[in-house]
PDB file of N, CA and C in Angstrom:
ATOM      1  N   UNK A   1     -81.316   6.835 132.984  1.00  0.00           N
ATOM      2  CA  UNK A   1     -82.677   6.467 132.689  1.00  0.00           C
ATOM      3  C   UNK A   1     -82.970   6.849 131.239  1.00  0.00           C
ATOM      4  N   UNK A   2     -83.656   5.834 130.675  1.00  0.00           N
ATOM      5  CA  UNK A   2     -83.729   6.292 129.184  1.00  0.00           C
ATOM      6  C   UNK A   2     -85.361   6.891 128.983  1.00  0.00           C
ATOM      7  N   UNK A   3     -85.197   7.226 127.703  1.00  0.00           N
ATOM      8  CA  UNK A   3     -86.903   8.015 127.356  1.00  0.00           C
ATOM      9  C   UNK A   3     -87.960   7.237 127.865  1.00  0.00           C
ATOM     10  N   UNK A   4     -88.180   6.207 127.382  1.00  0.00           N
ATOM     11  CA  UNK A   4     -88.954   5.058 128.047  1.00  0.00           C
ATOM     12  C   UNK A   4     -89.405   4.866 129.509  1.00  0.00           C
ATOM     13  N   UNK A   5     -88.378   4.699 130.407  1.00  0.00           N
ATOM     14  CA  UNK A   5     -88.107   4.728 131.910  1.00  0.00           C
ATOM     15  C   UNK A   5     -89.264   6.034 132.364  1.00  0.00           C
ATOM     16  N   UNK A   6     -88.441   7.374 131.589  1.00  0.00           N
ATOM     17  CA  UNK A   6     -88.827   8.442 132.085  1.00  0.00           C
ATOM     18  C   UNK A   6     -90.433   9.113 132.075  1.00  0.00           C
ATOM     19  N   UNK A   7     -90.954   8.589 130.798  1.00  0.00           N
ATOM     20  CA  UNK A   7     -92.472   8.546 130.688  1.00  0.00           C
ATOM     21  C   UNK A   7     -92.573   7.355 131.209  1.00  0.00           C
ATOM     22  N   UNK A   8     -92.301   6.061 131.623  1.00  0.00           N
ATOM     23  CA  UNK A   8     -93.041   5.660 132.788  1.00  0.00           C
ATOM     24  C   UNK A   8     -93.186   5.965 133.740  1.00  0.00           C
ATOM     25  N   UNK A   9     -92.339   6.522 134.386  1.00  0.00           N
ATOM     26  CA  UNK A   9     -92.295   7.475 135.662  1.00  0.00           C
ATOM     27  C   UNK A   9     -93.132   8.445 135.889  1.00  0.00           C
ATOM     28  N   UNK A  10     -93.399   8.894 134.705  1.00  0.00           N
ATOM     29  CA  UNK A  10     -94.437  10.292 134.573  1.00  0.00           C
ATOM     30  C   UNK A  10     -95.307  10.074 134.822  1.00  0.00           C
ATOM     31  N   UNK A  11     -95.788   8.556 134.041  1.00  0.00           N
ATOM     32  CA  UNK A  11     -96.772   7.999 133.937  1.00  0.00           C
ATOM     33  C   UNK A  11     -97.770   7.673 135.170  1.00  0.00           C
ATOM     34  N   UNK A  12     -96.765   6.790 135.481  1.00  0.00           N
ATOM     35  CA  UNK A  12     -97.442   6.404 137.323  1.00  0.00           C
ATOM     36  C   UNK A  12     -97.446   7.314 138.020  1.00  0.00           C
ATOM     37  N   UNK A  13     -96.751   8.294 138.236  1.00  0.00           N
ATOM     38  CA  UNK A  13     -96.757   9.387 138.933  1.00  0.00           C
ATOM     39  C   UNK A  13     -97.879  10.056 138.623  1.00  0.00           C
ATOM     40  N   UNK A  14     -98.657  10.372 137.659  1.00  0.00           N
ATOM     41  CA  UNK A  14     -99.462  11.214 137.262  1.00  0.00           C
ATOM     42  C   UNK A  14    -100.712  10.188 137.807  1.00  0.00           C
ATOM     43  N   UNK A  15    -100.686   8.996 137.559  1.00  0.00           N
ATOM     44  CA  UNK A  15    -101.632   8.038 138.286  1.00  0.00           C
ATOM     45  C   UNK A  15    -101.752   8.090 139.446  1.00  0.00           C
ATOM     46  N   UNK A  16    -100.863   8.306 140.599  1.00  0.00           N
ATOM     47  CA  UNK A  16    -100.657   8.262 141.791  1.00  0.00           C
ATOM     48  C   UNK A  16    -101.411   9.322 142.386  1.00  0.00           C
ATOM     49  N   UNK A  17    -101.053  10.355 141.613  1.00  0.00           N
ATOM     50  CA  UNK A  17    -101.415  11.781 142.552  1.00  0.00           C
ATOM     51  C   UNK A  17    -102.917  12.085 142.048  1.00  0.00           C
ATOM     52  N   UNK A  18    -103.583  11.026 140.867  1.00  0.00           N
ATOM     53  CA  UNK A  18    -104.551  11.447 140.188  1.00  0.00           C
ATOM     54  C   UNK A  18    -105.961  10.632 141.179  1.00  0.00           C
ATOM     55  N   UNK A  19    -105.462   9.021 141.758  1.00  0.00           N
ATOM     56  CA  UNK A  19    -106.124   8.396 143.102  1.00  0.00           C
ATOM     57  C   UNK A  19    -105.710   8.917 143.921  1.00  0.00           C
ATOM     58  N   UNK A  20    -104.485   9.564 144.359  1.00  0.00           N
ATOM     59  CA  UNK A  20    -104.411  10.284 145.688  1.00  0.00           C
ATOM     60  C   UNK A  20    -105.397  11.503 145.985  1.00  0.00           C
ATOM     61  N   UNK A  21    -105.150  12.164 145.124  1.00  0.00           N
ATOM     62  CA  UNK A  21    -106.673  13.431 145.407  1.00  0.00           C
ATOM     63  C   UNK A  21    -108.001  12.938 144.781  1.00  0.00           C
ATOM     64  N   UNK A  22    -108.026  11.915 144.480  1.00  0.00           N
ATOM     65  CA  UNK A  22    -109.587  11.690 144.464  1.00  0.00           C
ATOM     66  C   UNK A  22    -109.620  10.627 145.684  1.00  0.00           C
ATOM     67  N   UNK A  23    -109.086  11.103 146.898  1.00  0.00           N
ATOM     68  CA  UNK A  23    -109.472   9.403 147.953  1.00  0.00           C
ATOM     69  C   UNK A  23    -108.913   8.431 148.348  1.00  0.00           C
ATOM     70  N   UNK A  24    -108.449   8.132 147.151  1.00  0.00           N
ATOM     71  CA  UNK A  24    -108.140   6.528 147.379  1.00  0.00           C
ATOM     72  C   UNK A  24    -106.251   6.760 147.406  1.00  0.00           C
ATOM     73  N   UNK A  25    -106.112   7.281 148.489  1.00  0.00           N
ATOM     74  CA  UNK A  25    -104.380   6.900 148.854  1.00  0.00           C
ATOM     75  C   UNK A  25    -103.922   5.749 148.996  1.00  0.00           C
ATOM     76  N   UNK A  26    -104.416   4.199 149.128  1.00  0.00           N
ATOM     77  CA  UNK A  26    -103.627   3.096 149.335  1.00  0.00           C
ATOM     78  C   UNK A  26    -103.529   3.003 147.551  1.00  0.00           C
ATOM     79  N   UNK A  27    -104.053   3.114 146.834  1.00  0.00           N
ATOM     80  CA  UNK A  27    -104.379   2.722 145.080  1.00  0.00           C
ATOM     81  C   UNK A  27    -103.117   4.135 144.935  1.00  0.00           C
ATOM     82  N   UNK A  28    -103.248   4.990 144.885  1.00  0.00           N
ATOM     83  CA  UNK A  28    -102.291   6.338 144.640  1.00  0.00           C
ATOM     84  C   UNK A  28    -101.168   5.850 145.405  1.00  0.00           C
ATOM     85  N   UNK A  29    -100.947   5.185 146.819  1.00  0.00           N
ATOM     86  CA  UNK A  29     -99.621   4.913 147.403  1.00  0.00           C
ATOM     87  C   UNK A  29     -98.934   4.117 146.263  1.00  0.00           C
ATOM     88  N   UNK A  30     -99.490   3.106 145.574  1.00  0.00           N
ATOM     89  CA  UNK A  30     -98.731   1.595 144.901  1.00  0.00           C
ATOM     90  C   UNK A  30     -98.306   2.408 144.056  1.00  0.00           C
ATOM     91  N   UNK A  31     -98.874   3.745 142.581  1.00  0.00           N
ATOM     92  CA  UNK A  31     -98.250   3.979 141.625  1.00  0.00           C
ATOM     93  C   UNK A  31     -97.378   4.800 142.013  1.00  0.00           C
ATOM     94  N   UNK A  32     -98.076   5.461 143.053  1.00  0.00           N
ATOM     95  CA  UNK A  32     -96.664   6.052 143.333  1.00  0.00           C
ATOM     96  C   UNK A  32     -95.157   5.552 143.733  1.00  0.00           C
ATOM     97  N   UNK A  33     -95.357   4.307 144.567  1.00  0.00           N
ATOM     98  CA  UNK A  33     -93.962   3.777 144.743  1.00  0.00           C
ATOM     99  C   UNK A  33     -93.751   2.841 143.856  1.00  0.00           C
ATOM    100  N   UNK A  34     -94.454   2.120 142.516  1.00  0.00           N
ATOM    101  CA  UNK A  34     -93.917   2.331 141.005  1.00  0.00           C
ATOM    102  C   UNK A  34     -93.030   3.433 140.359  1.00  0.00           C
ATOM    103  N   UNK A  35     -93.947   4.307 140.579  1.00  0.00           N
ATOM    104  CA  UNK A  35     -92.756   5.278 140.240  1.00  0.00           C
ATOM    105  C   UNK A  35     -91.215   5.804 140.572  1.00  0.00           C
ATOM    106  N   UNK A  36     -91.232   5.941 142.187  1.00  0.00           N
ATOM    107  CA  UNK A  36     -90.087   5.794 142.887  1.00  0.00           C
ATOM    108  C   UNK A  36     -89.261   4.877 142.286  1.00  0.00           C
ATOM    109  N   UNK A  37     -89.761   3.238 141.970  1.00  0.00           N
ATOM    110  CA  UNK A  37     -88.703   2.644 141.909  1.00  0.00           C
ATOM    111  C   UNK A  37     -88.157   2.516 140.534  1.00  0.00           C
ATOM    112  N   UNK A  38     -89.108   3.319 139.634  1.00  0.00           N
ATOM    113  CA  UNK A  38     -88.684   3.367 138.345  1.00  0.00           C
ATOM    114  C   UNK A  38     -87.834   4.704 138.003  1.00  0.00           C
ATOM    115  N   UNK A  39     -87.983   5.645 138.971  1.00  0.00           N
ATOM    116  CA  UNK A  39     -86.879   7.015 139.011  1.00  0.00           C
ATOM    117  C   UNK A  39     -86.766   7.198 140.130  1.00  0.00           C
ATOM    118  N   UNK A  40     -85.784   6.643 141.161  1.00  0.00           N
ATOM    119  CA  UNK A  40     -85.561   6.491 142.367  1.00  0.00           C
ATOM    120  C   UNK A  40     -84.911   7.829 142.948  1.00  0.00           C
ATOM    121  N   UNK A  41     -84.472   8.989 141.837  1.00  0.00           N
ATOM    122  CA  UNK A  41     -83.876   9.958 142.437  1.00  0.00           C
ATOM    123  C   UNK A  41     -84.726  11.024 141.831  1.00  0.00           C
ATOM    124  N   UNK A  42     -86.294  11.341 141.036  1.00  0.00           N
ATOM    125  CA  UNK A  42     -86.773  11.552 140.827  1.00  0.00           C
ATOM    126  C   UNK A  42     -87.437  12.566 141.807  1.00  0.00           C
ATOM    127  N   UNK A  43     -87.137  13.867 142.289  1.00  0.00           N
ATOM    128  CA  UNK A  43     -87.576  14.917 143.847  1.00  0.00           C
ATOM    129  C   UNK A  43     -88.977  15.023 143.705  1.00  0.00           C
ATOM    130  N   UNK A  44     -89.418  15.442 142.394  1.00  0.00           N
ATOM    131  CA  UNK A  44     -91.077  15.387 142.247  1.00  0.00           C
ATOM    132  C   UNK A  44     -92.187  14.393 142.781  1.00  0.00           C
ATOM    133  N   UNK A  45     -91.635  13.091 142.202  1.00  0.00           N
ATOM    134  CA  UNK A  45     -92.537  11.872 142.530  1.00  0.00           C
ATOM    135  C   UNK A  45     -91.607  11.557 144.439  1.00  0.00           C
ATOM    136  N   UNK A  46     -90.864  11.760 144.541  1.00  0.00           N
ATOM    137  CA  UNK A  46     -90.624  11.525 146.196  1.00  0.00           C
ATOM    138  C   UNK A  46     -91.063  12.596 146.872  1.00  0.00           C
ATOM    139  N   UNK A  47     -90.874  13.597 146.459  1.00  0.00           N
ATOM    140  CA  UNK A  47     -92.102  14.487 147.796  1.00  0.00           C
ATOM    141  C   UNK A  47     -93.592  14.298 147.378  1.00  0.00           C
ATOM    142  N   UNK A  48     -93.994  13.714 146.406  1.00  0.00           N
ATOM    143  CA  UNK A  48     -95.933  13.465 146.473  1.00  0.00           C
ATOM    144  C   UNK A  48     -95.582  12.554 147.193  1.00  0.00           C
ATOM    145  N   UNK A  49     -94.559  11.379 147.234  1.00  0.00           N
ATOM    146  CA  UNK A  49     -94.834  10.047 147.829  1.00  0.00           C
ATOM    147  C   UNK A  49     -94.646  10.479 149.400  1.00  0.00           C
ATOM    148  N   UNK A  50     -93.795  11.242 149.898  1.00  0.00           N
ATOM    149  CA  UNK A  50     -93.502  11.541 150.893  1.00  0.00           C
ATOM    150  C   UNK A  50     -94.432  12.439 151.729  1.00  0.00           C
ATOM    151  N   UNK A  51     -95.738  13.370 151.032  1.00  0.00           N
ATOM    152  CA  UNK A  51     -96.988  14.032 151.183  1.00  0.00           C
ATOM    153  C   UNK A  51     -97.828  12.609 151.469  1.00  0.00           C
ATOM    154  N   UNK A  52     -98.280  11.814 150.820  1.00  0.00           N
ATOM    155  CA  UNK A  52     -98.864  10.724 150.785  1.00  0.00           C
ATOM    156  C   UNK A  52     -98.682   9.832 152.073  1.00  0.00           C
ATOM    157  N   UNK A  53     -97.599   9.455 152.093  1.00  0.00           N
ATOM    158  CA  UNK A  53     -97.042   8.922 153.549  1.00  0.00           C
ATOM    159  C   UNK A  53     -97.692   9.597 154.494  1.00  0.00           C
ATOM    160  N   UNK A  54     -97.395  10.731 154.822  1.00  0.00           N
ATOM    161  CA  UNK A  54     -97.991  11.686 155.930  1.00  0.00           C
ATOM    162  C   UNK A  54     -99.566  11.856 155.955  1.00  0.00           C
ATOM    163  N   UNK A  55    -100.323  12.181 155.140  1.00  0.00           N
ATOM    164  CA  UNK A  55    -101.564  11.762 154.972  1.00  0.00           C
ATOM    165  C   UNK A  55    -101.810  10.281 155.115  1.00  0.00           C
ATOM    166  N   UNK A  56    -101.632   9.454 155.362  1.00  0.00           N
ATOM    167  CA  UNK A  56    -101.876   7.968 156.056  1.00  0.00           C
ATOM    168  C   UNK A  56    -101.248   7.961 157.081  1.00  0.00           C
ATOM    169  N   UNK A  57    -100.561   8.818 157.986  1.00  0.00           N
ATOM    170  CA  UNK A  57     -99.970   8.697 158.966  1.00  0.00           C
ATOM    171  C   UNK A  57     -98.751   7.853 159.338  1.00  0.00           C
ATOM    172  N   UNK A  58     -98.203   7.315 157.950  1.00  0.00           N
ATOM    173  CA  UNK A  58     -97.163   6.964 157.813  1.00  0.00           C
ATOM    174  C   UNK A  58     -95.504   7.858 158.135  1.00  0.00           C
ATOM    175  N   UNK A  59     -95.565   8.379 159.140  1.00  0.00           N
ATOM    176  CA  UNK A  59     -94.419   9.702 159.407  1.00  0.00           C
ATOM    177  C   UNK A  59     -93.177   9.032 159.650  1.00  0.00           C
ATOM    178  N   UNK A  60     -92.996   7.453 159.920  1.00  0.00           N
ATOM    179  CA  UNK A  60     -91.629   7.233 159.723  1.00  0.00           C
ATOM    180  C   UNK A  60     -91.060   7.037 157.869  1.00  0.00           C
ATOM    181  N   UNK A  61     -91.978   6.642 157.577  1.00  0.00           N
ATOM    182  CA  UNK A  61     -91.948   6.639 155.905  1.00  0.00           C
ATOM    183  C   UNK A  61     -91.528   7.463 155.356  1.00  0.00           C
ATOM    184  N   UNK A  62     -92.296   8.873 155.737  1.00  0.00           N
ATOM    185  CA  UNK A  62     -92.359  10.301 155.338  1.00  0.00           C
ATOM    186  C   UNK A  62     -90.990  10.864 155.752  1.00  0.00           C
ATOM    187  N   UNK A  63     -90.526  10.736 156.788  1.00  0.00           N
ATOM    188  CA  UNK A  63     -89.311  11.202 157.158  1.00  0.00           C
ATOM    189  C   UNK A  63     -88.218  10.573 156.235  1.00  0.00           C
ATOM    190  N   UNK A  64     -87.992   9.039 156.357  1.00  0.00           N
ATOM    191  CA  UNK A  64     -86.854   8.517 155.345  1.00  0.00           C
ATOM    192  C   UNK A  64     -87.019   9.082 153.996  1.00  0.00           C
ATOM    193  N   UNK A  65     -88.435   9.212 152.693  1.00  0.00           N
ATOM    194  CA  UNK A  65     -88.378   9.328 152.112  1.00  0.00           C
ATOM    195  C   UNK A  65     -87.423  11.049 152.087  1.00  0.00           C
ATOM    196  N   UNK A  66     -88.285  12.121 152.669  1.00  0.00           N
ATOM    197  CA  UNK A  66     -87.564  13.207 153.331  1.00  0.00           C
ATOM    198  C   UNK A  66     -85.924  13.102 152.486  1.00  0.00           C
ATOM    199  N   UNK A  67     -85.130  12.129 153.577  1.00  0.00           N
ATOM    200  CA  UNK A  67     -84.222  12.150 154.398  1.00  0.00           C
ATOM    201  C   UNK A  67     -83.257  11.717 152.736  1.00  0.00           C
ATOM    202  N   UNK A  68     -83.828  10.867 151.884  1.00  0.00           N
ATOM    203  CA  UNK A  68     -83.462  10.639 150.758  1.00  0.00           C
ATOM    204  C   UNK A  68     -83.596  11.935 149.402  1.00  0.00           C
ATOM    205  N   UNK A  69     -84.502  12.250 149.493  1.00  0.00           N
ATOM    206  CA  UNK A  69     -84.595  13.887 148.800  1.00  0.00           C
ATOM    207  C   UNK A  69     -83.369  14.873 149.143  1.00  0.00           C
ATOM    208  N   UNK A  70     -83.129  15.108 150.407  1.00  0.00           N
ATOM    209  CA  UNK A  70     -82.329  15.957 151.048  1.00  0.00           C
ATOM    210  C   UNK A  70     -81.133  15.523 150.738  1.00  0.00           C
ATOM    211  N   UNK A  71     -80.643  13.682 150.804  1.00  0.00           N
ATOM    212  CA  UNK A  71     -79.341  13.536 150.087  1.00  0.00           C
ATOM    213  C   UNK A  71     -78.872  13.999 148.427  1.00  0.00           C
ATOM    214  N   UNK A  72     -80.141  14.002 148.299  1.00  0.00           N
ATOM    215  CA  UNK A  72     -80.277  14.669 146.478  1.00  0.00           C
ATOM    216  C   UNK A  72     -79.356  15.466 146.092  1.00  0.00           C
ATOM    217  N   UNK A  73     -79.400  16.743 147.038  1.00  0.00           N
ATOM    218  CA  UNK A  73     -78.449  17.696 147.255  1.00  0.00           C
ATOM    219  C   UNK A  73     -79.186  18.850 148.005  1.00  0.00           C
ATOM    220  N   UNK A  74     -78.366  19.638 147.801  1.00  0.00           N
ATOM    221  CA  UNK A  74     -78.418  21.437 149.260  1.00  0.00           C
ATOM    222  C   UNK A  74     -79.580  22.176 148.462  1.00  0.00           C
ATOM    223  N   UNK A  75     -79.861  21.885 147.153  1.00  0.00           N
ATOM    224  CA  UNK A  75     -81.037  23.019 146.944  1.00  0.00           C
ATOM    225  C   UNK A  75     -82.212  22.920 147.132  1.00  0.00           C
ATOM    226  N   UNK A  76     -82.400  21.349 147.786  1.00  0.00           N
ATOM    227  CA  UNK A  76     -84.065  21.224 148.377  1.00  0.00           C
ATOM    228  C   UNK A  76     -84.194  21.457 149.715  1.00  0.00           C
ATOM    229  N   UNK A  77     -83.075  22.164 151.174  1.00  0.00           N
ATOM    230  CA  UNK A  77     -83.242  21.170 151.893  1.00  0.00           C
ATOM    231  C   UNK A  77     -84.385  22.904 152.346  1.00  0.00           C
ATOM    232  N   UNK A  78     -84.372  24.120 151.513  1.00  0.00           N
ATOM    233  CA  UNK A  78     -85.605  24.886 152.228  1.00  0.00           C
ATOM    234  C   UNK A  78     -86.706  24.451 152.431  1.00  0.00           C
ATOM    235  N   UNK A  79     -87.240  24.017 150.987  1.00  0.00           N
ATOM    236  CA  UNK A  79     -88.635  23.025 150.563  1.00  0.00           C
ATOM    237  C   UNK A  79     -88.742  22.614 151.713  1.00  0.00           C
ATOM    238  N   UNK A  80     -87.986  21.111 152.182  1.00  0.00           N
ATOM    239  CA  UNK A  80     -88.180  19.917 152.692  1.00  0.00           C
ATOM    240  C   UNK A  80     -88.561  20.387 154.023  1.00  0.00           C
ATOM    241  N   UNK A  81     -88.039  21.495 154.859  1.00  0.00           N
ATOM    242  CA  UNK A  81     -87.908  21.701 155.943  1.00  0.00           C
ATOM    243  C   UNK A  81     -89.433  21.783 156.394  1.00  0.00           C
ATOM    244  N   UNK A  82     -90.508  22.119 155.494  1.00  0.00           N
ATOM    245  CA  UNK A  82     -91.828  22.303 156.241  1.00  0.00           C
ATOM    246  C   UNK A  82     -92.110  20.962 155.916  1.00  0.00           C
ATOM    247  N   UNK A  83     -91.804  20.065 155.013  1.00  0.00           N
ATOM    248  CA  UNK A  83     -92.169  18.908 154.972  1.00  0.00           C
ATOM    249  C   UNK A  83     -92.198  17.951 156.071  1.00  0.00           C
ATOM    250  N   UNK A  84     -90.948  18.240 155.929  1.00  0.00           N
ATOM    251  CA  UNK A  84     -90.582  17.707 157.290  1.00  0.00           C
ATOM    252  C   UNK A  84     -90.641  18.144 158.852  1.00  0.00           C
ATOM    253  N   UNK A  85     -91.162  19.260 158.951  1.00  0.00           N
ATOM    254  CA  UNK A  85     -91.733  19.741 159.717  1.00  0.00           C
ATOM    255  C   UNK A  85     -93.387  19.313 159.668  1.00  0.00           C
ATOM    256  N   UNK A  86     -94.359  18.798 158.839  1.00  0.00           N
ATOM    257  CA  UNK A  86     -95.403  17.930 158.654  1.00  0.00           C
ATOM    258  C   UNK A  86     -95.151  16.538 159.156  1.00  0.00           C
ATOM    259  N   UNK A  87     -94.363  16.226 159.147  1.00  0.00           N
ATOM    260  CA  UNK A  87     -93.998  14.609 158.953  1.00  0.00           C
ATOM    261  C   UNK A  87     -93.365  14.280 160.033  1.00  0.00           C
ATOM    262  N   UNK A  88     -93.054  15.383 161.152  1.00  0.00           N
ATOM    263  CA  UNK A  88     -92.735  15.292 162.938  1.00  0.00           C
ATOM    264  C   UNK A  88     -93.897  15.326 163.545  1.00  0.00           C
ATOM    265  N   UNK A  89     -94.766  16.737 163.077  1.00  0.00           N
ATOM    266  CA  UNK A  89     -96.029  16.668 163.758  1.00  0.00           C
ATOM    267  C   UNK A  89     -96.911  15.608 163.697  1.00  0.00           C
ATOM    268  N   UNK A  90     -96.801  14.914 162.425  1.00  0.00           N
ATOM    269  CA  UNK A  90     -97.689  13.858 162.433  1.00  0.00           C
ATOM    270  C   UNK A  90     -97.231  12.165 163.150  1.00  0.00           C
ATOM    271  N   UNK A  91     -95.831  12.652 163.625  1.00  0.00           N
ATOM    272  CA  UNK A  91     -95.210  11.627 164.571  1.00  0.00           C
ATOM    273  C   UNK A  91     -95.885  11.646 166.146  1.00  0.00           C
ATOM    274  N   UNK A  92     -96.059  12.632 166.522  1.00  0.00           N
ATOM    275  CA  UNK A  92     -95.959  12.980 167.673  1.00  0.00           C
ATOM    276  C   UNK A  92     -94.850  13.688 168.262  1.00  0.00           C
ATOM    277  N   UNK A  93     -94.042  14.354 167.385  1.00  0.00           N
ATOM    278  CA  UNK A  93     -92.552  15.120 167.548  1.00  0.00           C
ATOM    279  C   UNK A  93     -93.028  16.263 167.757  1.00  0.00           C
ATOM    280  N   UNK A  94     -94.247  17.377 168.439  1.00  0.00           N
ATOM    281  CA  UNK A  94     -94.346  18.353 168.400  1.00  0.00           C
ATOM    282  C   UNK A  94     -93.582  19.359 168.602  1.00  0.00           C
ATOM    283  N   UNK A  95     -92.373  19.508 169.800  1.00  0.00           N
ATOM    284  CA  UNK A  95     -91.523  20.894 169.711  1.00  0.00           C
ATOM    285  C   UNK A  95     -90.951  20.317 168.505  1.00  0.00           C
ATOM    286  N   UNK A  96     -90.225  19.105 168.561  1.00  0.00           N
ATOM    287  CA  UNK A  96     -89.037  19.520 167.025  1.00  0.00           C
ATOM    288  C   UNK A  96     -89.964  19.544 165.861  1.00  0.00           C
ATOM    289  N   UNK A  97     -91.135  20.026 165.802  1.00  0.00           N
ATOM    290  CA  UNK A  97     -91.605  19.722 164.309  1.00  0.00           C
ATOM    291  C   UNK A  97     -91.913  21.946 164.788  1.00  0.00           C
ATOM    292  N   UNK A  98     -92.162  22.136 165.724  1.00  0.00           N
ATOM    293  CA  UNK A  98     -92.807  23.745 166.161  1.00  0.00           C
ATOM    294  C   UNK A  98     -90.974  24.082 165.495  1.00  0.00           C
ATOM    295  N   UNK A  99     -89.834  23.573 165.863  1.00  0.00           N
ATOM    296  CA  UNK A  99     -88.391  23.978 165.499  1.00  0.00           C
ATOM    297  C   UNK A  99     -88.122  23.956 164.756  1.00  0.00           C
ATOM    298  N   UNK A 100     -88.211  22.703 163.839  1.00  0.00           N
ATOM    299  CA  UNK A 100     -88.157  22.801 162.157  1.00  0.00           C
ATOM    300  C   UNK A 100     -89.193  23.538 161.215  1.00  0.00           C
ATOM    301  N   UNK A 101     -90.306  24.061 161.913  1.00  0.00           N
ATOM    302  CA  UNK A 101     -91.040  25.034 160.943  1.00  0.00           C
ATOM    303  C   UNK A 101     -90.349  26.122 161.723  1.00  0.00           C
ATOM    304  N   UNK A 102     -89.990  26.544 162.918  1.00  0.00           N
ATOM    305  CA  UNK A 102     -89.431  27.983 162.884  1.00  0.00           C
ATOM    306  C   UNK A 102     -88.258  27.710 161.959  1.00  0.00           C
ATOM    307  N   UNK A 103     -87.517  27.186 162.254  1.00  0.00           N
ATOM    308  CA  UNK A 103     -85.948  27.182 161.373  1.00  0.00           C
ATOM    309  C   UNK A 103     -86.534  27.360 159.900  1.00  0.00           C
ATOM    310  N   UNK A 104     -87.239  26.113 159.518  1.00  0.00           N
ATOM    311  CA  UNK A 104     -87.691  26.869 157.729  1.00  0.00           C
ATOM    312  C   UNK A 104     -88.314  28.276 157.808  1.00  0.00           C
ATOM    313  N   UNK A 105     -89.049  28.949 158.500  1.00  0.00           N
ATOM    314  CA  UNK A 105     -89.589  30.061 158.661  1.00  0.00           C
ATOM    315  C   UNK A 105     -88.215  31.274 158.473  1.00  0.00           C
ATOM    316  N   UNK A 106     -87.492  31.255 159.212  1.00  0.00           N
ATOM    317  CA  UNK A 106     -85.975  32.094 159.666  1.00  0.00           C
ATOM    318  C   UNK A 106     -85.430  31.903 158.210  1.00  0.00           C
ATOM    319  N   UNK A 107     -85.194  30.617 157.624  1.00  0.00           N
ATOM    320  CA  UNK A 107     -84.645  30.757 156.501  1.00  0.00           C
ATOM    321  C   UNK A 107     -85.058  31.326 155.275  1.00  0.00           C
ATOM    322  N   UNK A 108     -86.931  31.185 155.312  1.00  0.00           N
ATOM    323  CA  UNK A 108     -87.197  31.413 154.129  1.00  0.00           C
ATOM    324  C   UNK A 108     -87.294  33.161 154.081  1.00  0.00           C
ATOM    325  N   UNK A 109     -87.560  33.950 155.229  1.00  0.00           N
ATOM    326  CA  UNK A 109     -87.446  35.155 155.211  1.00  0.00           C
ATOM    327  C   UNK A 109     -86.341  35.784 154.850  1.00  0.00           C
ATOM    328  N   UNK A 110     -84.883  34.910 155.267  1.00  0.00           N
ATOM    329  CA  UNK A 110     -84.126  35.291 155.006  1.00  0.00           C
ATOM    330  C   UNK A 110     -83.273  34.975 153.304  1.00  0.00           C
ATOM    331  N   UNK A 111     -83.904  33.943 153.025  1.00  0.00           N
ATOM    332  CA  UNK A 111     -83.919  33.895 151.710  1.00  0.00           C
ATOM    333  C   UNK A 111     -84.324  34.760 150.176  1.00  0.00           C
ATOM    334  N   UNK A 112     -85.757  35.523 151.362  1.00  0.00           N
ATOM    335  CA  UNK A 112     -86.978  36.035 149.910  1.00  0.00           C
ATOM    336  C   UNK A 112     -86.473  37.128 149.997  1.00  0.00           C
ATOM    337  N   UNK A 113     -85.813  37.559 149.094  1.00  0.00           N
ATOM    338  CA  UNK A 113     -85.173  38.988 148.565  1.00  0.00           C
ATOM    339  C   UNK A 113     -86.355  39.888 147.879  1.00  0.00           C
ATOM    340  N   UNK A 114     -87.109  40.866 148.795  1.00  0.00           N
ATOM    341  CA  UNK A 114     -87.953  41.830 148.179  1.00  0.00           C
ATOM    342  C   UNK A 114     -87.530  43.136 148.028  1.00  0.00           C
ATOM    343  N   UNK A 115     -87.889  43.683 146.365  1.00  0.00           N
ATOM    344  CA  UNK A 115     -87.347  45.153 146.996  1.00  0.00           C
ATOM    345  C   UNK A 115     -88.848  46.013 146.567  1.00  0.00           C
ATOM    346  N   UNK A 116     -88.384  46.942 147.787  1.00  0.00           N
ATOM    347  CA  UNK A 116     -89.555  47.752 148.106  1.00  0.00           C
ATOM    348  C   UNK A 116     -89.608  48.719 146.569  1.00  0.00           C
ATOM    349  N   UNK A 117     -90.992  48.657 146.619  1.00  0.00           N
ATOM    350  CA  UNK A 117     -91.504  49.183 145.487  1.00  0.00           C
ATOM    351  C   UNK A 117     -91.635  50.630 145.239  1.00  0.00           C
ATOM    352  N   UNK A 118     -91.087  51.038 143.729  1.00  0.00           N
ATOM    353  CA  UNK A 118     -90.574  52.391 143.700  1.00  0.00           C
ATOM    354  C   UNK A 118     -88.650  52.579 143.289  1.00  0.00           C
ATOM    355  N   UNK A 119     -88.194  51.358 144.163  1.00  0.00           N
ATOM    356  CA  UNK A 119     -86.988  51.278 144.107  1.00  0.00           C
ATOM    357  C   UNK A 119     -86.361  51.087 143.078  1.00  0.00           C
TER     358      UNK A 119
END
């Protein structure tokens, strides 16, 4: 993607999420999937688009988009897991969405390295 591409991407993206929180999600859905298709591997603009989905109740949407992030590679798939744990519940998937927020839950504790203070 060249310089050009990439501030368009920014561009619509910043449009998208700018009608998405003021309301108007079908006007915020279009720039946003402008954007997608102008940086198709772009994780930022696919999880707003994939937030967006789920807020319209779009949860098969939300899941593929998901499901494409996660092929990205292994360092999103903590993130994604409550995402996608949003994007079951809003299916009607309630235990596997109660399973995929425990499983992200288990991981992220076991992830967050704190050290006790003093130490």
């Amino acid at each position: 993607m060249n310089f050009s591409e990439r501030e368009s991407a920014e561009y619509l993206h910043t449009l998208g999420r700018l009608y998405w929180r003021a309301g108007n999600l079908d006007r915020g859905l279009v720039f946003l999937l402008l954007a997608a298709r102008v940086a198709p591997d772009d994780v930022a603009i696919l999880k707003t688009l994939a937030v967006v989905f789920i807020e319209q109740g779009a949860a098969a949407r939300a899941l593929t988009t998901i499901d494409r992030i996660a092929g990205l590679g292994e360092e999103f798939q903590l993130e994604l897991a409550a995402l996608e744990s949003r994007a079951l519940w809003t299916a009607g998937q309630y235990q596997e969405a109660r399973d995929t927020f425990s499983d992200f839950m288990t991981k992220r504790s076991a992830s967050s390295t704190t050290t006790p203070v003093g130490s």
